[in-house]
PDB file of N, CA and C in Angstrom:
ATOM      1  N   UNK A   1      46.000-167.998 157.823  1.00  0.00           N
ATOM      2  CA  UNK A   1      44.942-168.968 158.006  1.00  0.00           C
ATOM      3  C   UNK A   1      44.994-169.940 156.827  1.00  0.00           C
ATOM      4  N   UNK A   2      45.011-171.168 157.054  1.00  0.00           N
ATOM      5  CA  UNK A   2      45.183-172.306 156.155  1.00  0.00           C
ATOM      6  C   UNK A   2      43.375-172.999 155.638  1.00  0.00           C
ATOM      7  N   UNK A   3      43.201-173.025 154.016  1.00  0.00           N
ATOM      8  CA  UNK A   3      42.254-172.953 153.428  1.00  0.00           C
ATOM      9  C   UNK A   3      41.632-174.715 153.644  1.00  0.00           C
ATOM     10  N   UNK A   4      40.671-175.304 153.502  1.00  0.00           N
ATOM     11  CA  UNK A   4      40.025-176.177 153.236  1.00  0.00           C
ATOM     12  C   UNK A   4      38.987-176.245 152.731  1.00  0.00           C
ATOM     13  N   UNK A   5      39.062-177.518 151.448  1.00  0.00           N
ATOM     14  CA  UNK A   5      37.984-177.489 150.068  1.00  0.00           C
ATOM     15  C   UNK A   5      37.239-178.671 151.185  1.00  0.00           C
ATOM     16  N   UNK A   6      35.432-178.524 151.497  1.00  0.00           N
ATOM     17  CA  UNK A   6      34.807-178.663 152.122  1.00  0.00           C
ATOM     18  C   UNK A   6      33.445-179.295 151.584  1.00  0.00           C
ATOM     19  N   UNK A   7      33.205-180.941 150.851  1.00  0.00           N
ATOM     20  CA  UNK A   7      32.151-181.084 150.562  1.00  0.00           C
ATOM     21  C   UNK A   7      30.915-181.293 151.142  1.00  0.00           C
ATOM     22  N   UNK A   8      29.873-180.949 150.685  1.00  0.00           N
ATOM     23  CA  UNK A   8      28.881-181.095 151.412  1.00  0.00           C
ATOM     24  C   UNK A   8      27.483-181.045 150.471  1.00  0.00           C
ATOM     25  N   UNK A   9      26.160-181.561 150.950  1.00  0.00           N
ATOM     26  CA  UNK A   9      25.449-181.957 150.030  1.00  0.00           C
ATOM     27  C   UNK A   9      24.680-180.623 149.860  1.00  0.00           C
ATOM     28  N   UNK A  10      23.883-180.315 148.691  1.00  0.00           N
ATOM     29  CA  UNK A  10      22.864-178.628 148.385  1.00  0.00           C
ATOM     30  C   UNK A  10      22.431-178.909 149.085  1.00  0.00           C
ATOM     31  N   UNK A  11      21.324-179.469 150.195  1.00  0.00           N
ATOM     32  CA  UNK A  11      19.940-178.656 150.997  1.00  0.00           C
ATOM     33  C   UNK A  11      21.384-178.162 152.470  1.00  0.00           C
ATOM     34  N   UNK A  12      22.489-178.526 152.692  1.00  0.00           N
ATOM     35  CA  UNK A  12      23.203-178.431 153.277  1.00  0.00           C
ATOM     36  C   UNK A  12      24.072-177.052 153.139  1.00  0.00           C
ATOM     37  N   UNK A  13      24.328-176.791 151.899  1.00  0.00           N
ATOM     38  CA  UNK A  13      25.021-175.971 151.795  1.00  0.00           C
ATOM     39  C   UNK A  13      23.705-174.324 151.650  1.00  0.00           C
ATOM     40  N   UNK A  14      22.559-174.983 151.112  1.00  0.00           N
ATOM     41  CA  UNK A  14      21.537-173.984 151.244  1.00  0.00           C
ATOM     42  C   UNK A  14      21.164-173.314 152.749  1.00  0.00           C
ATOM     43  N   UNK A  15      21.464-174.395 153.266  1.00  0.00           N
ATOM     44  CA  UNK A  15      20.924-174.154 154.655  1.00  0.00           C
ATOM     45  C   UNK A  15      22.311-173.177 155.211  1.00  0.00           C
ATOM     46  N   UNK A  16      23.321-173.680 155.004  1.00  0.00           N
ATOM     47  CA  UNK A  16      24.515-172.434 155.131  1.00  0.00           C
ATOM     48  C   UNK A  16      24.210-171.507 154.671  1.00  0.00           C
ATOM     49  N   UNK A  17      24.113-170.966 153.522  1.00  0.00           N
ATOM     50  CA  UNK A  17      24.054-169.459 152.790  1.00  0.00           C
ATOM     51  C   UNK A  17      22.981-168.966 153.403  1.00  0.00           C
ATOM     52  N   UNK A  18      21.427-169.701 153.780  1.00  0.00           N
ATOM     53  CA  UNK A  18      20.506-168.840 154.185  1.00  0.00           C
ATOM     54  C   UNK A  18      20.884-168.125 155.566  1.00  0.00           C
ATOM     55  N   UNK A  19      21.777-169.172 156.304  1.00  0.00           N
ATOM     56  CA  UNK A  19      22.292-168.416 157.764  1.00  0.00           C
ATOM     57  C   UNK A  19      22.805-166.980 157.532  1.00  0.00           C
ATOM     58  N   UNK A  20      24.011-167.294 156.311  1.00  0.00           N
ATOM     59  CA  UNK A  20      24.743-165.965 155.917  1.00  0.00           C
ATOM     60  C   UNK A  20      23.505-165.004 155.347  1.00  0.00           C
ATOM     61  N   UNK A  21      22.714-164.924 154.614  1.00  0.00           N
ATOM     62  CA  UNK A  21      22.116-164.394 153.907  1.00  0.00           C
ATOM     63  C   UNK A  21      21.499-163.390 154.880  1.00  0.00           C
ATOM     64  N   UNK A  22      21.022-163.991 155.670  1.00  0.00           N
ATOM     65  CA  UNK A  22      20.019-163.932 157.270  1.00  0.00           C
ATOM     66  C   UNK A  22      21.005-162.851 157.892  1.00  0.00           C
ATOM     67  N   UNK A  23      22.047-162.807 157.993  1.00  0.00           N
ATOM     68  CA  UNK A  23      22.688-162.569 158.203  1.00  0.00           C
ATOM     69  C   UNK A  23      23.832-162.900 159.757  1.00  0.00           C
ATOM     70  N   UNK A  24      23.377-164.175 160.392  1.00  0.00           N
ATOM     71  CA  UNK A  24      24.089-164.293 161.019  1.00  0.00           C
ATOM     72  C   UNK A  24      25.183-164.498 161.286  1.00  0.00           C
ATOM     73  N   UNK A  25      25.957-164.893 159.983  1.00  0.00           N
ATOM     74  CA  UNK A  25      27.112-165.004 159.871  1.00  0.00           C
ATOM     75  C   UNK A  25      27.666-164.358 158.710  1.00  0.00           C
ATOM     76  N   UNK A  26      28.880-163.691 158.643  1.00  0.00           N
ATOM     77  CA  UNK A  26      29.574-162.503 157.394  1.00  0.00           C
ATOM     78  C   UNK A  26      29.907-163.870 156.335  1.00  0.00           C
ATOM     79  N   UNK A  27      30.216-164.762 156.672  1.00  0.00           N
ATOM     80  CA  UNK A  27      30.474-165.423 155.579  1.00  0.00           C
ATOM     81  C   UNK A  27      30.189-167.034 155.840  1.00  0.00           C
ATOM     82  N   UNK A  28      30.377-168.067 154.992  1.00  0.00           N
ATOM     83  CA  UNK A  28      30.587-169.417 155.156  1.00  0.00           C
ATOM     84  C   UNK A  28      31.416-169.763 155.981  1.00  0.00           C
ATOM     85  N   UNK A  29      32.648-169.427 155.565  1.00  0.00           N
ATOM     86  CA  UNK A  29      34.016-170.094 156.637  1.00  0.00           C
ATOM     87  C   UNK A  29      33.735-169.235 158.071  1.00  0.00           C
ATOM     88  N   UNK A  30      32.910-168.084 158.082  1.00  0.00           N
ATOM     89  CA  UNK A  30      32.746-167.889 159.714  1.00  0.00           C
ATOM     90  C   UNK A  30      31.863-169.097 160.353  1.00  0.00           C
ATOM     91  N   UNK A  31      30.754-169.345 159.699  1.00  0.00           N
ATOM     92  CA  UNK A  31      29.414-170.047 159.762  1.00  0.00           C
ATOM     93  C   UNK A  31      30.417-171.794 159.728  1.00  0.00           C
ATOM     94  N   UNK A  32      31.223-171.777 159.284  1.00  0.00           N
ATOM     95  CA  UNK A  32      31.694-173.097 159.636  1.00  0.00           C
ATOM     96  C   UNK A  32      32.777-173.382 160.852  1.00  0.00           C
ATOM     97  N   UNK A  33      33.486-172.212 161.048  1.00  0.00           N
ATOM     98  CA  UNK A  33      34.616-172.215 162.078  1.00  0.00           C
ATOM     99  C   UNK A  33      33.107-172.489 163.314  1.00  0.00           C
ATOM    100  N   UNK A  34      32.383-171.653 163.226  1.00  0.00           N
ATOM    101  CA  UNK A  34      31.739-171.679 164.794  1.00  0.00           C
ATOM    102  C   UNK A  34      31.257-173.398 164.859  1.00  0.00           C
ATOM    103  N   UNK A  35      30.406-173.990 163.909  1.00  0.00           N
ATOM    104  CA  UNK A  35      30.050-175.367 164.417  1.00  0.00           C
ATOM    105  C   UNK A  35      31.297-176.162 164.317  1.00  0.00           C
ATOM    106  N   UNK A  36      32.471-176.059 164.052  1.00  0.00           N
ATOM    107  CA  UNK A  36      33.614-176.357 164.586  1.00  0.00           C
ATOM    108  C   UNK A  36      34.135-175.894 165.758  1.00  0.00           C
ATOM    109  N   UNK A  37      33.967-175.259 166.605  1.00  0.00           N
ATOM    110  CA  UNK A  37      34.193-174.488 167.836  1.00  0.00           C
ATOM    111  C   UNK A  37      33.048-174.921 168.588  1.00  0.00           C
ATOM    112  N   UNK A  38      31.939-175.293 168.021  1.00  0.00           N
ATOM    113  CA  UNK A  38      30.761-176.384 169.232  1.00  0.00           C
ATOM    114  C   UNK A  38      31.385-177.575 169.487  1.00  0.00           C
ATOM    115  N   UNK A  39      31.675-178.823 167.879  1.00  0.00           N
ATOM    116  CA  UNK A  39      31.935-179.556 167.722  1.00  0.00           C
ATOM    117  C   UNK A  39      32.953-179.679 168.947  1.00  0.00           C
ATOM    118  N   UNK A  40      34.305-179.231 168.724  1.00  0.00           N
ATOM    119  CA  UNK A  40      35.289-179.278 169.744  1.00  0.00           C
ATOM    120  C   UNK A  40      35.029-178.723 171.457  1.00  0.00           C
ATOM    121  N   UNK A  41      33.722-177.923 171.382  1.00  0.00           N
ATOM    122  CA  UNK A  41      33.813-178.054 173.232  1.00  0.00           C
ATOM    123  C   UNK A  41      33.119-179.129 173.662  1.00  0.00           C
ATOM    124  N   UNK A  42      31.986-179.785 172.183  1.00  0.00           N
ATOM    125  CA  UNK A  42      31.103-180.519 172.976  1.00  0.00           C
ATOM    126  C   UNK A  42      32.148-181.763 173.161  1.00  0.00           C
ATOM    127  N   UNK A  43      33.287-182.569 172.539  1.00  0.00           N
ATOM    128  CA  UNK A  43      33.941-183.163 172.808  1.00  0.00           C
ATOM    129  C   UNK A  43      35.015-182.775 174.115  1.00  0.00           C
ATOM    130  N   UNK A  44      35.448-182.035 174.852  1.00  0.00           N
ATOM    131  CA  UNK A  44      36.153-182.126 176.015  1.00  0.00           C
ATOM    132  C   UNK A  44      37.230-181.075 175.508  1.00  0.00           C
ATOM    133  N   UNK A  45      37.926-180.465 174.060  1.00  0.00           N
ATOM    134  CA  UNK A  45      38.451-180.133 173.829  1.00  0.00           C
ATOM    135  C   UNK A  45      37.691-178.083 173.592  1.00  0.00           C
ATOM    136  N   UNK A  46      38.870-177.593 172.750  1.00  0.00           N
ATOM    137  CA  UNK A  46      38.537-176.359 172.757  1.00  0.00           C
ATOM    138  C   UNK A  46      39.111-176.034 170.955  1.00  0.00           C
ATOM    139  N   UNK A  47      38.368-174.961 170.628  1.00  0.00           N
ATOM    140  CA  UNK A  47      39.016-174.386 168.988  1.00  0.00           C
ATOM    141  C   UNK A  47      40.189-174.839 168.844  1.00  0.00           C
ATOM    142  N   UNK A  48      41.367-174.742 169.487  1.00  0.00           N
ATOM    143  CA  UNK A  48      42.842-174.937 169.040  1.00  0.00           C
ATOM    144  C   UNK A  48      43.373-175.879 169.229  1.00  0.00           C
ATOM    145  N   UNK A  49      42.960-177.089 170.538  1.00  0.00           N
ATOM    146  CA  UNK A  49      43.351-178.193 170.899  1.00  0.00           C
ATOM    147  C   UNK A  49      42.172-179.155 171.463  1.00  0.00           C
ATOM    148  N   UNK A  50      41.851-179.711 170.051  1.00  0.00           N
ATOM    149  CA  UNK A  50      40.772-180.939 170.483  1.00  0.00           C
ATOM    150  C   UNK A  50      41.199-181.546 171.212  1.00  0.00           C
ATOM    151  N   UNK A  51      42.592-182.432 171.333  1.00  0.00           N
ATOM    152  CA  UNK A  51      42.738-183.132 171.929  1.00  0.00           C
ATOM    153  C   UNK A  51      42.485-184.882 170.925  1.00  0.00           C
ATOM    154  N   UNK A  52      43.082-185.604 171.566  1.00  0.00           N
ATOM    155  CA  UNK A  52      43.376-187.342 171.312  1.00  0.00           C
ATOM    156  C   UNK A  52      41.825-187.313 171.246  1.00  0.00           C
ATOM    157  N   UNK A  53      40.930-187.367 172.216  1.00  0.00           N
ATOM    158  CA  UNK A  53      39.607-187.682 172.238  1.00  0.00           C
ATOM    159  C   UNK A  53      38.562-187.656 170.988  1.00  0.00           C
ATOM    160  N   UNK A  54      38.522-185.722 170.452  1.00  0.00           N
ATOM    161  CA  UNK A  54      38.101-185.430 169.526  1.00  0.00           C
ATOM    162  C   UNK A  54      38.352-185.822 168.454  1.00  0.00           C
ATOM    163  N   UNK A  55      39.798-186.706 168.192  1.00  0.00           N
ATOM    164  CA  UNK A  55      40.332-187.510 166.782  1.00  0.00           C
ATOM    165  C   UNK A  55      40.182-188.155 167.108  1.00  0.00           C
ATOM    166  N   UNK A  56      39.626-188.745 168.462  1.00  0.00           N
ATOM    167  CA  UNK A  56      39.680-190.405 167.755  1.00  0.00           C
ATOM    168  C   UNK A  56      37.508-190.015 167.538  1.00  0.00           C
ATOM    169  N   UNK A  57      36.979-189.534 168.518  1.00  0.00           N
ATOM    170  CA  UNK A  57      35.364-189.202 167.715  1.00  0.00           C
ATOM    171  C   UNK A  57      35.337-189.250 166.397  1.00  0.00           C
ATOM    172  N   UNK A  58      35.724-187.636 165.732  1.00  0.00           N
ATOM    173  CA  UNK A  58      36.255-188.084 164.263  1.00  0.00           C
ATOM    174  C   UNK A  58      36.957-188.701 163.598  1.00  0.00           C
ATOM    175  N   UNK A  59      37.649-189.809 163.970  1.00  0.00           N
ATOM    176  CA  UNK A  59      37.975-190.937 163.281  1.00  0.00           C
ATOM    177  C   UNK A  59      36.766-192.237 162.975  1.00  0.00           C
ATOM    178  N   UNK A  60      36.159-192.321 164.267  1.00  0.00           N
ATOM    179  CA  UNK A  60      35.090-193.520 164.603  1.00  0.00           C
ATOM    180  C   UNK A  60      33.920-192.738 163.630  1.00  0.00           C
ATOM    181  N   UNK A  61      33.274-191.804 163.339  1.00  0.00           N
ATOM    182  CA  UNK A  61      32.181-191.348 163.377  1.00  0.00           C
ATOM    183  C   UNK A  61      32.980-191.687 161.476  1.00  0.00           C
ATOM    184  N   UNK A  62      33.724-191.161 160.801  1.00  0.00           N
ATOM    185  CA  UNK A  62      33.870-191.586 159.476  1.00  0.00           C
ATOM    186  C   UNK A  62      33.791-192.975 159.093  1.00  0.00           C
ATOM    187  N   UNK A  63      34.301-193.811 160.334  1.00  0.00           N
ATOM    188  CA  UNK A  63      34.418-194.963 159.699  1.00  0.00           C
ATOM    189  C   UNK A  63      32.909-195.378 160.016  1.00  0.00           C
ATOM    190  N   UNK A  64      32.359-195.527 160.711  1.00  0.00           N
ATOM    191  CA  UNK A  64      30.986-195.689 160.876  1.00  0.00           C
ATOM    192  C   UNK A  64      30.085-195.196 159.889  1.00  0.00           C
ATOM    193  N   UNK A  65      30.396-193.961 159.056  1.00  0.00           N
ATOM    194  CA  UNK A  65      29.826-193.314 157.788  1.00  0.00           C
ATOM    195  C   UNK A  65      30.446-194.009 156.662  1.00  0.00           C
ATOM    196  N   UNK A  66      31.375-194.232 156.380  1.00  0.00           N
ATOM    197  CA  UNK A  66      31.825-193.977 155.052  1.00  0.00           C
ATOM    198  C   UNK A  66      32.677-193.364 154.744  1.00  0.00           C
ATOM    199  N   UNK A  67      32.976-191.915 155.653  1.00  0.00           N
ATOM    200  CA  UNK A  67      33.256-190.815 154.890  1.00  0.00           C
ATOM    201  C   UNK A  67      34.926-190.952 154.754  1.00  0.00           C
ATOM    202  N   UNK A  68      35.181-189.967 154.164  1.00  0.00           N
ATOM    203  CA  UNK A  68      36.522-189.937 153.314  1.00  0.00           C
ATOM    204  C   UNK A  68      36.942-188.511 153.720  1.00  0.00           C
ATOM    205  N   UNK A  69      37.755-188.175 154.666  1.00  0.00           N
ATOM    206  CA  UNK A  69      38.305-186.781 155.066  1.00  0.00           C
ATOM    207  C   UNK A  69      39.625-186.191 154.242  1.00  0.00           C
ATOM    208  N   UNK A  70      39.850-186.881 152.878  1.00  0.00           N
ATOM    209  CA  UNK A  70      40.738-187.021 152.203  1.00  0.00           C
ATOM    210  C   UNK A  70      40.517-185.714 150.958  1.00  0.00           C
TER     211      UNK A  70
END
């Protein structure tokens, strides 16, 4: 399994740990694979193959932010 450094803002990342804490999820990277596994069905795609569609969503939705996937 291939690692990714993942920023994100504290009431954000609080709101992660309390899930884990809570215990619904064993860890962070479980608690993040799954809203990555929404992310990709709610786009047309699935966990392993978003598909053209889902990159170009996350392409538009950064540039519309700002953000930097870098």
């Amino acid at each position: 399994m291939s690692k990714v450094l993942v920023s994100m803002p504290k009431p954000m990342l609080e709101s992660l740990d309390r899930l884990v804490g809570e215990g619904f999820y064993a860890s962070r990277s479980e608690a993040i694979r799954d809203g990555l596994r929404l992310l990709f069905q709610s786009h047309g795609g699935d966990e392993m193959h978003g598909g053209d569609e889902l990159i170009d969503f996350v392409e538009a939705i950064g540039e519309q932010q700002g953000f930097s996937y870098s």
